[in-house]
C-alpha atoms as a PDB file:
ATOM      1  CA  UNK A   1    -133.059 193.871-107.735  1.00  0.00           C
ATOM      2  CA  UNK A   2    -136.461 194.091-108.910  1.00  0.00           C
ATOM      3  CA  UNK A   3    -135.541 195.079-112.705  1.00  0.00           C
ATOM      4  CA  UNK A   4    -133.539 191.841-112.595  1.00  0.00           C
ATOM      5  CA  UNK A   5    -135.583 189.553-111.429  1.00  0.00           C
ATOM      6  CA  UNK A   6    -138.971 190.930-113.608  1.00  0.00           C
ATOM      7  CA  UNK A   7    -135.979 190.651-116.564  1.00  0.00           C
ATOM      8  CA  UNK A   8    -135.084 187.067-115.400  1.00  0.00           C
ATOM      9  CA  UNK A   9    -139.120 186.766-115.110  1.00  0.00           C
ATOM     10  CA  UNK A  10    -139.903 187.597-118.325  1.00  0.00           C
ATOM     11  CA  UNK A  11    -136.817 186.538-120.187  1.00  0.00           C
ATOM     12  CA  UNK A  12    -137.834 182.835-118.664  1.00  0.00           C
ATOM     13  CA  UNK A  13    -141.528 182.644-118.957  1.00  0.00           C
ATOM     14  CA  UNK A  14    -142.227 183.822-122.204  1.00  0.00           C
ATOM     15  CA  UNK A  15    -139.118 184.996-124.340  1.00  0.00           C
ATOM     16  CA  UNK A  16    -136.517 181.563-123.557  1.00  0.00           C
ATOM     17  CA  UNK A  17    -139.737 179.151-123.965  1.00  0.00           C
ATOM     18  CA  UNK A  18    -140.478 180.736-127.232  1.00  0.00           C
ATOM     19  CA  UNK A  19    -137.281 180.823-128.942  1.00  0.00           C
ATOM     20  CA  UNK A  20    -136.966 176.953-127.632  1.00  0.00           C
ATOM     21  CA  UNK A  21    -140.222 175.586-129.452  1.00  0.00           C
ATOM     22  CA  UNK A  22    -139.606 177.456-132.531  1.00  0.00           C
ATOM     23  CA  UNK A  23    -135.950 176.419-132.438  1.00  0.00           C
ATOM     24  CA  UNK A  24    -137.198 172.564-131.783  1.00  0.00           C
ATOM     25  CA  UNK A  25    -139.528 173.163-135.114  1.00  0.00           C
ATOM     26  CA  UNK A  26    -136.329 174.278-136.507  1.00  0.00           C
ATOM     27  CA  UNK A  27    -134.035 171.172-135.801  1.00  0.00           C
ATOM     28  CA  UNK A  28    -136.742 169.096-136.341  1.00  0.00           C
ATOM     29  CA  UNK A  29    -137.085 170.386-140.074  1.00  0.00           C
ATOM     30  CA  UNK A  30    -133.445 170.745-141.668  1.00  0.00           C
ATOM     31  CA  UNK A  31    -131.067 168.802-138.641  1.00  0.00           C
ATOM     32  CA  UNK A  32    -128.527 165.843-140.135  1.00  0.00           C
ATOM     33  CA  UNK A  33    -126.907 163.414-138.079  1.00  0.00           C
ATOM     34  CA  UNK A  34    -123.227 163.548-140.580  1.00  0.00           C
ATOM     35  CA  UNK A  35    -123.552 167.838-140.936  1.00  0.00           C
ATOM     36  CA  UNK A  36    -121.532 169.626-138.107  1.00  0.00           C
ATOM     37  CA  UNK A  37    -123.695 171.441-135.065  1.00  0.00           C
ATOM     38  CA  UNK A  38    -125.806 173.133-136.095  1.00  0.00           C
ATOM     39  CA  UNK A  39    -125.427 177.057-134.824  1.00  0.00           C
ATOM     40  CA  UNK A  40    -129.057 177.348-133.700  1.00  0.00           C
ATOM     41  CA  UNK A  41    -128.347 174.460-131.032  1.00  0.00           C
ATOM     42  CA  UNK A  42    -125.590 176.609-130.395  1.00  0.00           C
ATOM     43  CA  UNK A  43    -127.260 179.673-129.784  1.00  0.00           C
ATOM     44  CA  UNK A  44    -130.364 178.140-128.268  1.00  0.00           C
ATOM     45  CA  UNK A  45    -127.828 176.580-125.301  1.00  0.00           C
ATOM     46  CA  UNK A  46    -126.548 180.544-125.041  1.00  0.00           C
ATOM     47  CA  UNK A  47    -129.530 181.821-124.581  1.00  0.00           C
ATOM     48  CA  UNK A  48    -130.327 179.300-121.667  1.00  0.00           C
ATOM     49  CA  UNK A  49    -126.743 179.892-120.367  1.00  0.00           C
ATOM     50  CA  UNK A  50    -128.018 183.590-120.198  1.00  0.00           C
ATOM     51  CA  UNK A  51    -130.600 182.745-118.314  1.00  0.00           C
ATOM     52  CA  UNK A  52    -129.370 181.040-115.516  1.00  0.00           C
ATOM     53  CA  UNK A  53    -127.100 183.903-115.224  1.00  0.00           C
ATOM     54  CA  UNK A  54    -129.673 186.063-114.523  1.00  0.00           C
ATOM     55  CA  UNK A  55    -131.540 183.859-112.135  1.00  0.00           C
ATOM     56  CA  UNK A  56    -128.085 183.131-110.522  1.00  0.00           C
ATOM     57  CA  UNK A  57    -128.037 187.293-110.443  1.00  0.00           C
ATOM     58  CA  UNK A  58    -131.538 187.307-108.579  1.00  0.00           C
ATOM     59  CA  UNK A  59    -130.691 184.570-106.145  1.00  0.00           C
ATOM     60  CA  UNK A  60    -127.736 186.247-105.007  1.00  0.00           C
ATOM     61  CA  UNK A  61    -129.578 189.001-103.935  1.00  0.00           C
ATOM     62  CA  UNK A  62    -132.577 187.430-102.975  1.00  0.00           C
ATOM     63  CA  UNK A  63    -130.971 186.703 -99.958  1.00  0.00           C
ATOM     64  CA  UNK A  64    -132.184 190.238 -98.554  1.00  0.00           C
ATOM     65  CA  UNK A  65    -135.697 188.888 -99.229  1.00  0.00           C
ATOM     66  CA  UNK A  66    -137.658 188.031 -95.981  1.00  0.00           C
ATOM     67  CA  UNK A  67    -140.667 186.150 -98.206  1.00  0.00           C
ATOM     68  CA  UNK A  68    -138.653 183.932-100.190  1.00  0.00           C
ATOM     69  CA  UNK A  69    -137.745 180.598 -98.830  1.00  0.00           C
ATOM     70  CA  UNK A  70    -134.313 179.452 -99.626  1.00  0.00           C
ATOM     71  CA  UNK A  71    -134.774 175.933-100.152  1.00  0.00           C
ATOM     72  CA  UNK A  72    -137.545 176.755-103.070  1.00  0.00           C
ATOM     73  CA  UNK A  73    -135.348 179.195-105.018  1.00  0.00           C
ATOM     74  CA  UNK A  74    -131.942 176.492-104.705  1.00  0.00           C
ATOM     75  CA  UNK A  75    -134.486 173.786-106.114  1.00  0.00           C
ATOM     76  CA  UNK A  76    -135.633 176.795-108.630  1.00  0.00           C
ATOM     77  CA  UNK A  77    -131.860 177.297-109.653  1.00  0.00           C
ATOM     78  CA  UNK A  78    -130.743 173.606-109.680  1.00  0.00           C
ATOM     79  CA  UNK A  79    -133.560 173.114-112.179  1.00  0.00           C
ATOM     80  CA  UNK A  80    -132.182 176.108-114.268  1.00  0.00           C
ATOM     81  CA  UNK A  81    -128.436 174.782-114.516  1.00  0.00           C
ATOM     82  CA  UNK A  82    -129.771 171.479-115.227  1.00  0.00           C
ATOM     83  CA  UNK A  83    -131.264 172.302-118.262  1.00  0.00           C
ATOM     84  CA  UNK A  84    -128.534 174.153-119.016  1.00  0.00           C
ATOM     85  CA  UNK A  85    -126.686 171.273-119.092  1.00  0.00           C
ATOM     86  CA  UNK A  86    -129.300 169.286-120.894  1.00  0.00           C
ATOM     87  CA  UNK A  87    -129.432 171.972-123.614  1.00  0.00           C
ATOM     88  CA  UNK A  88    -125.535 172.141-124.153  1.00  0.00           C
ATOM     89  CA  UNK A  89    -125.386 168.225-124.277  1.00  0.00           C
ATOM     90  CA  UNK A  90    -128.373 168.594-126.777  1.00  0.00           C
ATOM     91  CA  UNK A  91    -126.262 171.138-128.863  1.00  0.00           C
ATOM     92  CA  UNK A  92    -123.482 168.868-129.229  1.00  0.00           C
ATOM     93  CA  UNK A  93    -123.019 166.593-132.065  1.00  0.00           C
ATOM     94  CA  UNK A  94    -123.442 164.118-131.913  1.00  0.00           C
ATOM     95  CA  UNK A  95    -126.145 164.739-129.177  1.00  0.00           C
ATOM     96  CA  UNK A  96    -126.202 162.790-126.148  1.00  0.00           C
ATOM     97  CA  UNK A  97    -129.561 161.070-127.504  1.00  0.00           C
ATOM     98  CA  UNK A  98    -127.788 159.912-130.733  1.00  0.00           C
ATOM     99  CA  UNK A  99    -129.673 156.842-130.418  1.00  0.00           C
ATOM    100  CA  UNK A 100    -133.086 158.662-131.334  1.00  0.00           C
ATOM    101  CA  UNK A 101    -131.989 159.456-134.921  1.00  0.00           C
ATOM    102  CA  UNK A 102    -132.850 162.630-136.523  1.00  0.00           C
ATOM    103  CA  UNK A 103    -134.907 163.861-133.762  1.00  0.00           C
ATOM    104  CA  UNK A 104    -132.501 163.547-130.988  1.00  0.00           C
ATOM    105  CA  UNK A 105    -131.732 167.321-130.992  1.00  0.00           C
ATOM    106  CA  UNK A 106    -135.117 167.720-130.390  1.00  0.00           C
ATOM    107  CA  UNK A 107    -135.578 165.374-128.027  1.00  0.00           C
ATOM    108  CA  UNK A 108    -132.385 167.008-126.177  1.00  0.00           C
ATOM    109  CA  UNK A 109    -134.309 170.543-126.284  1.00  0.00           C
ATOM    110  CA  UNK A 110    -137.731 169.145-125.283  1.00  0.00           C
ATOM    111  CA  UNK A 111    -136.487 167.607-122.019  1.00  0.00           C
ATOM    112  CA  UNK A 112    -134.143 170.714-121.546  1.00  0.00           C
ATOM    113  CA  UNK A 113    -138.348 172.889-122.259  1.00  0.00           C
ATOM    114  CA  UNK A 114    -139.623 170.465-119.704  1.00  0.00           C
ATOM    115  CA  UNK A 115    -137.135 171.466-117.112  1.00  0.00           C
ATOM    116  CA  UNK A 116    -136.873 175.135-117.988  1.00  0.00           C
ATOM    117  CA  UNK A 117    -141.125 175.191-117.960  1.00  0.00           C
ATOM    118  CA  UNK A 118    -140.960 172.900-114.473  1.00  0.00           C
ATOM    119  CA  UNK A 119    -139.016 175.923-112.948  1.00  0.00           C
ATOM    120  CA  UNK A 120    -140.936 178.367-114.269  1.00  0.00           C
ATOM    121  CA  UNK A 121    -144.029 176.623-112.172  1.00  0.00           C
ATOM    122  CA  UNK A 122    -141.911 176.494-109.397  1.00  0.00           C
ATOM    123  CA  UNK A 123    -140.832 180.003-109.657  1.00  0.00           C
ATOM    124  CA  UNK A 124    -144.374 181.205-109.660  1.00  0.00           C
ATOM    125  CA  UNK A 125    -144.811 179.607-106.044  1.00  0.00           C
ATOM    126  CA  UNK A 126    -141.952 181.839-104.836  1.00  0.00           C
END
Protein backbone atom coordinates (compact mmCIF):
# COMPACT_ATOMS: atom_id res chain seq x y z
CA UNK A 1 0.00 0.00 0.00
CA UNK A 2 2.46 2.47 0.92
CA UNK A 3 4.80 1.97 -2.32
CA UNK A 4 1.59 2.78 -4.21
CA UNK A 5 0.40 5.52 -2.84
CA UNK A 6 4.20 7.40 -2.40
CA UNK A 7 4.21 6.15 -6.43
CA UNK A 8 0.72 7.74 -6.98
CA UNK A 9 2.32 10.68 -4.70
CA UNK A 10 5.06 11.35 -6.62
CA UNK A 11 3.89 10.34 -10.04
CA UNK A 12 1.05 13.26 -9.33
CA UNK A 13 2.89 16.02 -7.67
CA UNK A 14 5.83 16.40 -9.56
CA UNK A 15 6.30 13.90 -12.58
CA UNK A 16 2.29 14.28 -14.30
CA UNK A 17 2.48 18.26 -13.61
CA UNK A 18 5.73 18.39 -15.38
CA UNK A 19 5.19 16.49 -18.42
CA UNK A 20 1.71 18.64 -18.63
CA UNK A 21 3.40 22.23 -18.75
CA UNK A 22 6.07 21.19 -21.01
CA UNK A 23 3.54 19.34 -23.16
CA UNK A 24 1.20 22.71 -23.07
CA UNK A 25 4.60 24.64 -24.33
CA UNK A 26 4.57 21.96 -26.82
CA UNK A 27 0.98 22.34 -28.35
CA UNK A 28 1.21 25.76 -27.94
CA UNK A 29 4.33 25.93 -30.38
CA UNK A 30 3.69 23.50 -33.48
CA UNK A 31 -0.47 22.52 -32.86
CA UNK A 32 -2.85 23.11 -36.24
CA UNK A 33 -6.42 23.21 -36.14
CA UNK A 34 -6.72 21.11 -40.05
CA UNK A 35 -3.49 18.46 -38.95
CA UNK A 36 -4.86 15.22 -37.25
CA UNK A 37 -4.29 14.82 -33.16
CA UNK A 38 -1.55 15.35 -32.39
CA UNK A 39 0.18 12.12 -30.46
CA UNK A 40 1.51 14.19 -27.56
CA UNK A 41 -2.26 15.10 -26.62
CA UNK A 42 -2.52 11.57 -26.96
CA UNK A 43 0.00 10.50 -24.72
CA UNK A 44 -0.36 13.38 -22.30
CA UNK A 45 -4.30 12.04 -21.71
CA UNK A 46 -2.42 8.38 -21.06
CA UNK A 47 -0.36 9.47 -18.75
CA UNK A 48 -3.30 11.12 -16.71
CA UNK A 49 -5.37 7.95 -17.40
CA UNK A 50 -2.37 6.26 -15.55
CA UNK A 51 -2.73 8.22 -12.91
CA UNK A 52 -6.04 7.93 -11.81
CA UNK A 53 -5.39 4.33 -11.97
CA UNK A 54 -3.08 4.48 -9.43
CA UNK A 55 -4.99 6.77 -7.16
CA UNK A 56 -8.06 4.52 -7.90
CA UNK A 57 -5.34 1.61 -6.69
CA UNK A 58 -4.67 3.63 -3.34
CA UNK A 59 -8.28 4.39 -2.61
CA UNK A 60 -9.23 0.94 -2.79
CA UNK A 61 -7.09 0.10 -0.18
CA UNK A 62 -7.22 3.05 1.73
CA UNK A 63 -10.18 1.78 3.09
CA UNK A 64 -8.00 -0.11 5.85
CA UNK A 65 -6.82 3.41 6.79
CA UNK A 66 -8.25 4.65 10.18
CA UNK A 67 -6.80 8.51 9.46
CA UNK A 68 -8.16 9.07 6.18
CA UNK A 69 -11.60 10.43 5.85
CA UNK A 70 -13.59 9.01 3.07
CA UNK A 71 -15.43 11.85 1.90
CA UNK A 72 -11.90 13.85 1.26
CA UNK A 73 -10.24 11.07 -0.77
CA UNK A 74 -13.89 10.49 -3.09
CA UNK A 75 -13.67 14.42 -3.63
CA UNK A 76 -9.69 13.70 -4.18
CA UNK A 77 -10.62 10.96 -6.86
CA UNK A 78 -13.62 12.72 -8.52
CA UNK A 79 -11.18 15.55 -9.16
CA UNK A 80 -8.67 13.00 -10.72
CA UNK A 81 -11.25 11.36 -13.27
CA UNK A 82 -12.41 14.71 -14.07
CA UNK A 83 -9.44 15.84 -15.47
CA UNK A 84 -9.10 12.83 -17.00
CA UNK A 85 -11.89 13.54 -18.85
CA UNK A 86 -10.94 17.11 -19.47
CA UNK A 87 -7.55 15.95 -20.82
CA UNK A 88 -9.04 13.25 -23.26
CA UNK A 89 -11.66 15.86 -24.55
CA UNK A 90 -8.56 18.22 -24.86
CA UNK A 91 -6.72 15.46 -26.93
CA UNK A 92 -9.39 15.17 -29.34
CA UNK A 93 -9.55 17.02 -32.49
CA UNK A 94 -11.09 18.98 -32.85
CA UNK A 95 -10.89 19.84 -29.05
CA UNK A 96 -13.86 20.56 -27.15
CA UNK A 97 -12.62 24.37 -26.94
CA UNK A 98 -12.45 24.63 -30.79
CA UNK A 99 -13.77 27.98 -30.41
CA UNK A 100 -10.37 29.30 -28.82
CA UNK A 101 -8.36 28.77 -32.05
CA UNK A 102 -4.92 27.54 -31.97
CA UNK A 103 -4.64 27.52 -28.33
CA UNK A 104 -7.58 25.46 -27.47
CA UNK A 105 -5.42 22.34 -26.81
CA UNK A 106 -3.84 24.29 -24.43
CA UNK A 107 -6.51 25.71 -22.96
CA UNK A 108 -8.01 21.97 -22.71
CA UNK A 109 -4.64 20.90 -20.77
CA UNK A 110 -4.47 24.02 -18.56
CA UNK A 111 -7.93 23.50 -17.04
CA UNK A 112 -7.26 19.64 -17.02
CA UNK A 113 -3.35 21.22 -14.75
CA UNK A 114 -5.79 23.21 -12.72
CA UNK A 115 -7.78 20.24 -11.68
CA UNK A 116 -4.96 17.73 -11.48
CA UNK A 117 -2.86 20.64 -9.19
CA UNK A 118 -6.43 21.34 -7.14
CA UNK A 119 -6.21 17.58 -6.09
CA UNK A 120 -2.89 17.52 -5.44
CA UNK A 121 -3.73 20.41 -2.62
CA UNK A 122 -6.40 18.43 -1.56
CA UNK A 123 -4.43 15.33 -1.35
CA UNK A 124 -1.90 16.96 0.87
CA UNK A 125 -4.78 17.58 3.54
CA UNK A 126 -5.35 13.80 3.62
Amino acid sequence: MDIVLKLHQIFGERILTLVIVLGIIYLAATWKADNERPVIGRILAVLVDLQVALGLIVYGLSFSLPRVSPGMILVHAAMGVLAAGVAHMAAKNPPFLAKMGRFSPVAGFGLALILILAAVLLGRGL
